[in-house]
N, C-alpha and C. Protein backbone atom coordinates (compact mmCIF):
# COMPACT_ATOMS: atom_id res chain seq x y z
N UNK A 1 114.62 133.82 32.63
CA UNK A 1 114.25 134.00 34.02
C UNK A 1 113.06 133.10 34.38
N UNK A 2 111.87 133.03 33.62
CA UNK A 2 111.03 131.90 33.73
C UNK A 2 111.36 130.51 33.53
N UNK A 3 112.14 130.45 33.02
CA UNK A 3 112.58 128.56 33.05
C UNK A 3 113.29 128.59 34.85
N UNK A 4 114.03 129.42 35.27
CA UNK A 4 114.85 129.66 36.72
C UNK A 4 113.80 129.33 37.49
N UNK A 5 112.45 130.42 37.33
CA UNK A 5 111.41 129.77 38.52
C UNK A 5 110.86 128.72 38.01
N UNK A 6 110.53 128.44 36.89
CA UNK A 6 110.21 126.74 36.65
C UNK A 6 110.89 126.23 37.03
N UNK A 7 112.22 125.61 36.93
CA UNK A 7 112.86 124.92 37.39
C UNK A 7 112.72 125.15 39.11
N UNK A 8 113.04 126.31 39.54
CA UNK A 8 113.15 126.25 40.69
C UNK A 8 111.19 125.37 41.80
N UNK A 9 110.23 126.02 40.81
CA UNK A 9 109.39 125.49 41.12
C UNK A 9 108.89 124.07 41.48
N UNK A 10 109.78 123.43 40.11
CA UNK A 10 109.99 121.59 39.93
C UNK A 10 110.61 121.44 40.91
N UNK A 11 111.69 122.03 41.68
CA UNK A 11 112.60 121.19 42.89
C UNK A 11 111.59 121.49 44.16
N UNK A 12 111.01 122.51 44.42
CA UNK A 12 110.12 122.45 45.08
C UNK A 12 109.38 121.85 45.32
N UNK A 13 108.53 121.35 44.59
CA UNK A 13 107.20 120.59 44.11
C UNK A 13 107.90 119.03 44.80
N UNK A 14 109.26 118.83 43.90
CA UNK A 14 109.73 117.48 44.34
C UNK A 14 110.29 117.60 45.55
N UNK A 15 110.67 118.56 46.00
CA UNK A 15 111.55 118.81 47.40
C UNK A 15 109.88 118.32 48.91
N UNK A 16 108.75 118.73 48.04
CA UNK A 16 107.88 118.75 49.03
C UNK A 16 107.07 117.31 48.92
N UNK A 17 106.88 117.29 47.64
CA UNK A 17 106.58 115.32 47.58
C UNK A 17 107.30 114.45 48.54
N UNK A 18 108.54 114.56 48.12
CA UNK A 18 109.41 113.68 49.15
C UNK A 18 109.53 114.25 50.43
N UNK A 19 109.40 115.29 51.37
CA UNK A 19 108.64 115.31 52.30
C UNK A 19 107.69 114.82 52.84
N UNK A 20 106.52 114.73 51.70
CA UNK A 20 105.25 113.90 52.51
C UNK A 20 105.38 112.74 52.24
N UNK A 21 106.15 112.12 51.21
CA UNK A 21 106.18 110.69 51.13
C UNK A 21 107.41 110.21 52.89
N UNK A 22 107.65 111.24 53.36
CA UNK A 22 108.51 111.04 54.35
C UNK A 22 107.77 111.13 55.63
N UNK A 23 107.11 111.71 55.60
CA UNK A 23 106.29 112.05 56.63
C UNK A 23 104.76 111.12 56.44
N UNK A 24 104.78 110.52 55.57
CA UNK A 24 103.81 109.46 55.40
C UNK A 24 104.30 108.00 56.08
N UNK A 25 105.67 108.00 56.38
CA UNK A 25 106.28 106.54 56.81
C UNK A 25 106.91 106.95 58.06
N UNK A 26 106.53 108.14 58.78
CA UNK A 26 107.41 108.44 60.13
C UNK A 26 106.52 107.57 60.80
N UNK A 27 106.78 107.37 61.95
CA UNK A 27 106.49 106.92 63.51
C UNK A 27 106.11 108.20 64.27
N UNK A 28 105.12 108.45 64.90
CA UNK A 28 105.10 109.19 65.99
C UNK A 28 104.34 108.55 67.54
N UNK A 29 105.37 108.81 67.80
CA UNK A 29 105.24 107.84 69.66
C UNK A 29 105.12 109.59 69.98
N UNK A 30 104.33 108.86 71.65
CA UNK A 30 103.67 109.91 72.06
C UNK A 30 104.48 109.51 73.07
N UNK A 31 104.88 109.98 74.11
CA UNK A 31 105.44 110.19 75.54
C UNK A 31 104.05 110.15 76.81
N UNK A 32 104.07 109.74 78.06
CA UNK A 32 102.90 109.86 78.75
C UNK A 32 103.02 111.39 79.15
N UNK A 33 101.95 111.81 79.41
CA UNK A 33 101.39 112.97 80.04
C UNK A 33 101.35 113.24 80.91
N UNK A 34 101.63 114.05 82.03
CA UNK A 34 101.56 114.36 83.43
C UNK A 34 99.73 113.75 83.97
N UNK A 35 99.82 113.02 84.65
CA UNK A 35 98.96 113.17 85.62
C UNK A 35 98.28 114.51 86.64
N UNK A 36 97.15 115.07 86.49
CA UNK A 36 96.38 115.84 87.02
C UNK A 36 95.69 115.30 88.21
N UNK A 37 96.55 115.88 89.47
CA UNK A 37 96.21 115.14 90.28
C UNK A 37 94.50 116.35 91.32
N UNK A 38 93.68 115.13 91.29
CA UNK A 38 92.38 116.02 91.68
C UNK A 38 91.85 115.48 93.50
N UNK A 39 92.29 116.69 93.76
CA UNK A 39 91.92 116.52 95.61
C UNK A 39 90.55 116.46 95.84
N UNK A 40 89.90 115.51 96.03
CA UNK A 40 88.62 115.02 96.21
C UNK A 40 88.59 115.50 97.82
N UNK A 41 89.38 115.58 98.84
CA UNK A 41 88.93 115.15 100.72
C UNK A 41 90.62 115.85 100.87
N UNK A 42 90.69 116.27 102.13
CA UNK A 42 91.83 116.27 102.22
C UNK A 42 91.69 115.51 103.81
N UNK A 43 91.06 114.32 103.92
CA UNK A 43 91.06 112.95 104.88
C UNK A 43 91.63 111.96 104.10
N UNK A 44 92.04 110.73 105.13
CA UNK A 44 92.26 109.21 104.72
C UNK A 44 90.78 109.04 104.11
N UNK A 45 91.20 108.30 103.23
CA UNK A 45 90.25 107.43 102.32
C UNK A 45 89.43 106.87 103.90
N UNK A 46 90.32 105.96 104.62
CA UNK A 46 89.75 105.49 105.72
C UNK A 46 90.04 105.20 107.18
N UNK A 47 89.83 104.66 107.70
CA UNK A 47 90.26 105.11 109.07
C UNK A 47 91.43 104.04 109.11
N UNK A 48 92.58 104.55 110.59
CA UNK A 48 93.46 103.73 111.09
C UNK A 48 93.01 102.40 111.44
N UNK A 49 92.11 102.15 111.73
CA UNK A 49 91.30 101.12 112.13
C UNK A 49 90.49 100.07 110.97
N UNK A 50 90.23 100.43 109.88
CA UNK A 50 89.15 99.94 108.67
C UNK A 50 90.01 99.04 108.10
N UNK A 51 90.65 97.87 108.93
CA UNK A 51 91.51 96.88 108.13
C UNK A 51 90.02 96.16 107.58
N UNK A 52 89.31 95.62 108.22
CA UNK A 52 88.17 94.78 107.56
C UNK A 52 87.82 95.50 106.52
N UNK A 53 88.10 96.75 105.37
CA UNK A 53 87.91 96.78 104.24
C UNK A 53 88.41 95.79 103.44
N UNK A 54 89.72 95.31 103.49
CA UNK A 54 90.57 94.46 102.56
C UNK A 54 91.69 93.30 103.22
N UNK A 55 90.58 92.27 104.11
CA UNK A 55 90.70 90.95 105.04
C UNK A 55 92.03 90.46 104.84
N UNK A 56 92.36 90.11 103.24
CA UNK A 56 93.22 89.34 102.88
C UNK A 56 94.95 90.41 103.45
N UNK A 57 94.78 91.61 102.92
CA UNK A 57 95.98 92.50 103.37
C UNK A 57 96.58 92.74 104.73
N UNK A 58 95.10 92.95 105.62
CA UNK A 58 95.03 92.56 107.49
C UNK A 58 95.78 91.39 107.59
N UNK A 59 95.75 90.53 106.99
CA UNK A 59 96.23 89.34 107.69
C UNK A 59 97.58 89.08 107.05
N UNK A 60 97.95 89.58 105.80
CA UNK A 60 99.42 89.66 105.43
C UNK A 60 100.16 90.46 106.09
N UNK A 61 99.96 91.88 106.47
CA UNK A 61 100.41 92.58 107.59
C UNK A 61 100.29 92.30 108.86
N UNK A 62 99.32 91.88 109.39
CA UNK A 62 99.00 91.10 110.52
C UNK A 62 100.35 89.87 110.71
N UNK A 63 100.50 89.12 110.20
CA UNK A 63 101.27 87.90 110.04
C UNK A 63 102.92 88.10 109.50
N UNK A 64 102.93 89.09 108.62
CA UNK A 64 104.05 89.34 108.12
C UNK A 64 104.23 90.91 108.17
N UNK A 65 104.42 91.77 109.14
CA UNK A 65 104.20 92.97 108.90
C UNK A 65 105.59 93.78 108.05
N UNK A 66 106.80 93.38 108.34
CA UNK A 66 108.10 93.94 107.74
C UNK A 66 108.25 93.75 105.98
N UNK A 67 107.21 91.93 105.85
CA UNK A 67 107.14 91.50 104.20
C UNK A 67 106.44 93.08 103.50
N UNK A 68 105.14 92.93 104.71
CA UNK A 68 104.42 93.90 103.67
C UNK A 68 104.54 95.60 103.90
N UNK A 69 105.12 96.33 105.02
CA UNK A 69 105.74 97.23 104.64
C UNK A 69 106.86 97.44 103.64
N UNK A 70 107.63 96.42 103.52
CA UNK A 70 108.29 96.36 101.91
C UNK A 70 107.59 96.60 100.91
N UNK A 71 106.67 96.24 100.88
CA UNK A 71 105.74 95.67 99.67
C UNK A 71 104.87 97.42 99.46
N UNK A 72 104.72 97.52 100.10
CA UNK A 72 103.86 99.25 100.21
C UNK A 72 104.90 100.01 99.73
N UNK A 73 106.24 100.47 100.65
CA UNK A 73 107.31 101.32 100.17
C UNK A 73 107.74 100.79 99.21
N UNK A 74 107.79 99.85 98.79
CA UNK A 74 107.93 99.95 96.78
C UNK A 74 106.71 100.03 96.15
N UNK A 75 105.87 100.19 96.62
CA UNK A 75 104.92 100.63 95.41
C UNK A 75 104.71 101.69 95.41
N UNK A 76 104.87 102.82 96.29
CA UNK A 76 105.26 104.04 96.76
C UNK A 76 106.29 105.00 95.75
N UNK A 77 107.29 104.43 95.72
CA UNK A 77 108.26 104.50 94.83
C UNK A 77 109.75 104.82 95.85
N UNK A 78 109.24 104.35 96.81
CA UNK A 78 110.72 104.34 97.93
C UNK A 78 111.81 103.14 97.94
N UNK A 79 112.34 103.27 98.40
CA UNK A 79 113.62 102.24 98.40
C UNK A 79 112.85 101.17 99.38
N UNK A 80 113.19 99.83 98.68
CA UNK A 80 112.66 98.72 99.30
C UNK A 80 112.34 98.21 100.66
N UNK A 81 113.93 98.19 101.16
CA UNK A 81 114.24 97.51 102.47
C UNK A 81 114.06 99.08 103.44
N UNK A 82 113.52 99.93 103.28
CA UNK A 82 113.38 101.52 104.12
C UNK A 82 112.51 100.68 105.29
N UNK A 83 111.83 99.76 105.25
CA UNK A 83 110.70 99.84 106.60
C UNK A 83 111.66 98.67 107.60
N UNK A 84 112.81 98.19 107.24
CA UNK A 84 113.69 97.55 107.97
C UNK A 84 114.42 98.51 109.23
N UNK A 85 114.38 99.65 108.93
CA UNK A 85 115.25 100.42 109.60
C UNK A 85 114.15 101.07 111.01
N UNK A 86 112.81 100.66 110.97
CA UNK A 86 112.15 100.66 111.88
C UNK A 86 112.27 99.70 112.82
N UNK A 87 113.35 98.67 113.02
CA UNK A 87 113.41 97.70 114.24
C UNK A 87 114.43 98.72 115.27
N UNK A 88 115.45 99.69 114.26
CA UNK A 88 115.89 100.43 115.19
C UNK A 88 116.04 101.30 116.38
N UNK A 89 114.88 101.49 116.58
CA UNK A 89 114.37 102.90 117.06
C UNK A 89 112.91 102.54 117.88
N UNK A 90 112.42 103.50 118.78
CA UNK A 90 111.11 103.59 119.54
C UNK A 90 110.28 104.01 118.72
N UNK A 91 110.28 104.97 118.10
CA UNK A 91 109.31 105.55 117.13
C UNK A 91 110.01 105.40 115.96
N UNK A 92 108.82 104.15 114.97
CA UNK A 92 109.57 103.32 113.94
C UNK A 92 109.88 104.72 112.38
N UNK A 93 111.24 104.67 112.31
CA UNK A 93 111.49 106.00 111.51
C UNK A 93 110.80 106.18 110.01
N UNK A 94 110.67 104.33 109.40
CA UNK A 94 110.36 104.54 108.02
C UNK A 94 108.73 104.48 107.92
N UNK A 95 107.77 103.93 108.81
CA UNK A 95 106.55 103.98 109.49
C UNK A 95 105.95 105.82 109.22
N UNK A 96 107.09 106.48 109.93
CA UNK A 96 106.25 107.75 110.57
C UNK A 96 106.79 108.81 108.82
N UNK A 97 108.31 108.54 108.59
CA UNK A 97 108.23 109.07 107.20
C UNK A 97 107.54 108.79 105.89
N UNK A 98 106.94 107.61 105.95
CA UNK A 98 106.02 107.46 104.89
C UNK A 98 105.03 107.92 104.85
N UNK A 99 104.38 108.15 106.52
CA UNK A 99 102.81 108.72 106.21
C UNK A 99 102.62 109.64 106.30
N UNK A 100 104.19 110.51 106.75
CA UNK A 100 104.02 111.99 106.21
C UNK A 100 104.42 112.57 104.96
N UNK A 101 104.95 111.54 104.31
CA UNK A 101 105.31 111.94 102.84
C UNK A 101 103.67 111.65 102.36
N UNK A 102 103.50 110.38 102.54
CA UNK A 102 102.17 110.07 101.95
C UNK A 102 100.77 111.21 102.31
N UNK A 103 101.13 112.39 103.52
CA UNK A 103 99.92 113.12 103.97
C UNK A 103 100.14 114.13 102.82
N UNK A 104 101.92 114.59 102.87
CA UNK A 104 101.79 115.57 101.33
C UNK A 104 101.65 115.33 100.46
N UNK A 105 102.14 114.04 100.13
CA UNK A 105 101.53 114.01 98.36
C UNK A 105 99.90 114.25 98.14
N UNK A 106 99.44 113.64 99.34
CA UNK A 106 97.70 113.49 98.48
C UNK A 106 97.14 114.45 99.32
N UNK A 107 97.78 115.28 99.85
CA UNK A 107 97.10 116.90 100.52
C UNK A 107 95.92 116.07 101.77
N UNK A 108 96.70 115.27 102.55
CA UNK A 108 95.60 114.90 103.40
C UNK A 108 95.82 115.42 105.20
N UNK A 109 95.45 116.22 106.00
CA UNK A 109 95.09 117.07 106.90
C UNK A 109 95.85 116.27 108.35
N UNK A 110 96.95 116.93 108.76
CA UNK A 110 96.98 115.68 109.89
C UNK A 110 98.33 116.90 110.60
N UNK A 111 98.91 115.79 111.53
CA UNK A 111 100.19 116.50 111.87
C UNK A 111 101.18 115.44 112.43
N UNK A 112 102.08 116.19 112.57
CA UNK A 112 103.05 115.03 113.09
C UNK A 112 103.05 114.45 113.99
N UNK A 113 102.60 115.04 115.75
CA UNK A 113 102.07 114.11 116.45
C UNK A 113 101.62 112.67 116.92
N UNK A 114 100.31 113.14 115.54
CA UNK A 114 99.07 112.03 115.51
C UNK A 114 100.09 110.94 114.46
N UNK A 115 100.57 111.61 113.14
CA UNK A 115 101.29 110.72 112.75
C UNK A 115 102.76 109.78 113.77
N UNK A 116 103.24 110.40 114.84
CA UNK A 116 104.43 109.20 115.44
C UNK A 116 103.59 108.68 116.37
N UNK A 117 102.13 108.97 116.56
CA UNK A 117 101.43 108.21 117.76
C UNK A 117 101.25 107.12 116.80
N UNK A 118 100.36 107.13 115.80
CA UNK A 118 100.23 106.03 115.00
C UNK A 118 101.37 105.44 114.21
N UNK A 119 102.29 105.47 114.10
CA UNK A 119 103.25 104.84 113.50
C UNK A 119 104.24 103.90 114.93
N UNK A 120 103.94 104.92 116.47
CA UNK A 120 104.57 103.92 117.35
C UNK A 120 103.67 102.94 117.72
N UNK A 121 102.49 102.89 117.91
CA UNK A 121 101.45 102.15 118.70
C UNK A 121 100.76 101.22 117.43
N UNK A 122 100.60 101.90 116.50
CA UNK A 122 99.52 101.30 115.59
C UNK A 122 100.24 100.86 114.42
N UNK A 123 101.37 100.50 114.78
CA UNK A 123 101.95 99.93 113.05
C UNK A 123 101.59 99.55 111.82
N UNK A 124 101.26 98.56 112.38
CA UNK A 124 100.55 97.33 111.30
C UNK A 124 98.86 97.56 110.59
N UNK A 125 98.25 98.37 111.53
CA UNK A 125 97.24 99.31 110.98
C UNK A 125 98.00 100.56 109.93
N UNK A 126 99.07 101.06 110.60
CA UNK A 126 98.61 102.34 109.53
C UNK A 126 99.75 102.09 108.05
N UNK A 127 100.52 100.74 108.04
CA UNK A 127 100.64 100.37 106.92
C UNK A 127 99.72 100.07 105.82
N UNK A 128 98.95 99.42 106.63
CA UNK A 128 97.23 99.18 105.95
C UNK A 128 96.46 100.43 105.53
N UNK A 129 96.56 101.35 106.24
CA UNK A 129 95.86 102.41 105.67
C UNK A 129 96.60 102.77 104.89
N UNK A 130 97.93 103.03 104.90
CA UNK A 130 98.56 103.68 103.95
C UNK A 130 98.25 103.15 102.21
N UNK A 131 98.48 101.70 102.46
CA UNK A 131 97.86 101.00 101.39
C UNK A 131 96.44 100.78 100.92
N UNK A 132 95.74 101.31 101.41
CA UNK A 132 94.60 101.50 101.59
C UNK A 132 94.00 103.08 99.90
N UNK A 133 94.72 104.35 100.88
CA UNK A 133 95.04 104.86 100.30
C UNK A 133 95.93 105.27 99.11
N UNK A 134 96.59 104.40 99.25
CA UNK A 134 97.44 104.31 97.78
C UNK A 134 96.43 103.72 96.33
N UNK A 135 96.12 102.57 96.79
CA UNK A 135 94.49 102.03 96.08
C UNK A 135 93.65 103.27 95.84
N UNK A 136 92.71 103.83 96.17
CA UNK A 136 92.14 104.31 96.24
C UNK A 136 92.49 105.89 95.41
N UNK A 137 93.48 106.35 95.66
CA UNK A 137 94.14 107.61 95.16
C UNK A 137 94.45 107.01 93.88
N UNK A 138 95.13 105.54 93.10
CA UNK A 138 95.34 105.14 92.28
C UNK A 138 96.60 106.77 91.11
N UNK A 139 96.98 106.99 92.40
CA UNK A 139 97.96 107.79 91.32
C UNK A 139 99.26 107.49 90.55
N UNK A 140 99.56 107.92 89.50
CA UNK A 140 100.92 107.27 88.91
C UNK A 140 101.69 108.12 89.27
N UNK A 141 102.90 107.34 89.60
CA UNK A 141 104.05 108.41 89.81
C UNK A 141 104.98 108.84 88.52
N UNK A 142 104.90 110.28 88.40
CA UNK A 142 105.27 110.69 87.11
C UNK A 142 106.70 111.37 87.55
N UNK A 143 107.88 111.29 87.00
CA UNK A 143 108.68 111.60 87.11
C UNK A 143 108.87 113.27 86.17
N UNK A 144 109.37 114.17 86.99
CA UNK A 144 109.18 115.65 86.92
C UNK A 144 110.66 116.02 86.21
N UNK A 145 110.98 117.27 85.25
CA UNK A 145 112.63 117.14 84.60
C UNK A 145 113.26 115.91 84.58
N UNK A 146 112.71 115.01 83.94
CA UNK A 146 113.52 113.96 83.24
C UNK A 146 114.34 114.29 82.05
N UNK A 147 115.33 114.29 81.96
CA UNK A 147 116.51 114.26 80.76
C UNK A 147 116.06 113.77 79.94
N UNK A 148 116.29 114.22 78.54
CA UNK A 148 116.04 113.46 77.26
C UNK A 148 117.09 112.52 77.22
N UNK A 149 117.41 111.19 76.19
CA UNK A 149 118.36 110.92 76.27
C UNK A 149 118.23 110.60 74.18
């Protein structure tokens, strides 16, 4: 009966060596982490108006305003050509849905109103702010129930 647990002891012993010699040559990748997102204001970073924070962007929107509403709704994480569909309409549709998606994500205080006043009259400003705030909030967009694969 003692040679049984000796023996059985030896496969052990070796059953667990080669474990750590296995676990001495694994890989462990880490996956990213959710982002903790921390509400500092629940205002714009800055006003509809504060293009002279960032000259060079005023004048790409200024000059090209459809290039660079593209350019915002993909960094957003929206479908590209979405601010095209604002030539359609009086009150530009992808204009006024971005900056109310953009008021919930970053918990910022407003209403819909003020948002289709500024999205009909003030375009090209409140793309700028929007981008403005996107800078500034510097949040990653983390994708929520993602599938393993």
């Amino acid at each position: 009966m003692s040679s049984y647990i000796c023996a059985l002891g030896g496969l052990s012993g070796a059953a667990s060596s080669h474990r750590d010699a296995i676990m001495s040559n694994s890989m462990i990748i880490r996956q990213p982490q959710p982002v903790m997102v921390i509400q500092d204001s629940d205002e714009w970073g800055s006003g509809i108006c504060d293009c002279c924070q960032d000259v060079p962007e005023c004048c790409c929107a200024f000059w090209c305003c459809p290039c660079f509403a593209c350019k915002v709704t993909d960094t957003y994480g929206e479908a590209l050509c979405l601010p095209l569909l604002d030539i359609f309409g009086m009150v530009p549709p992808a204009t006024l849905a971005m900056r109310v998606a953009m008021r919930h994500r970053y918990g910022i205080a407003g209403n819909l109103c003020t948002d289709c006043i500024y999205a009909s009259f003030c375009t090209t400003c409140t793309w700028c702010q929007m981008s403005r705030e996107m800078r500034r909030r510097n949040i990653q967009v983390t994708l929520v129930g993602a599938k393993r694969t």
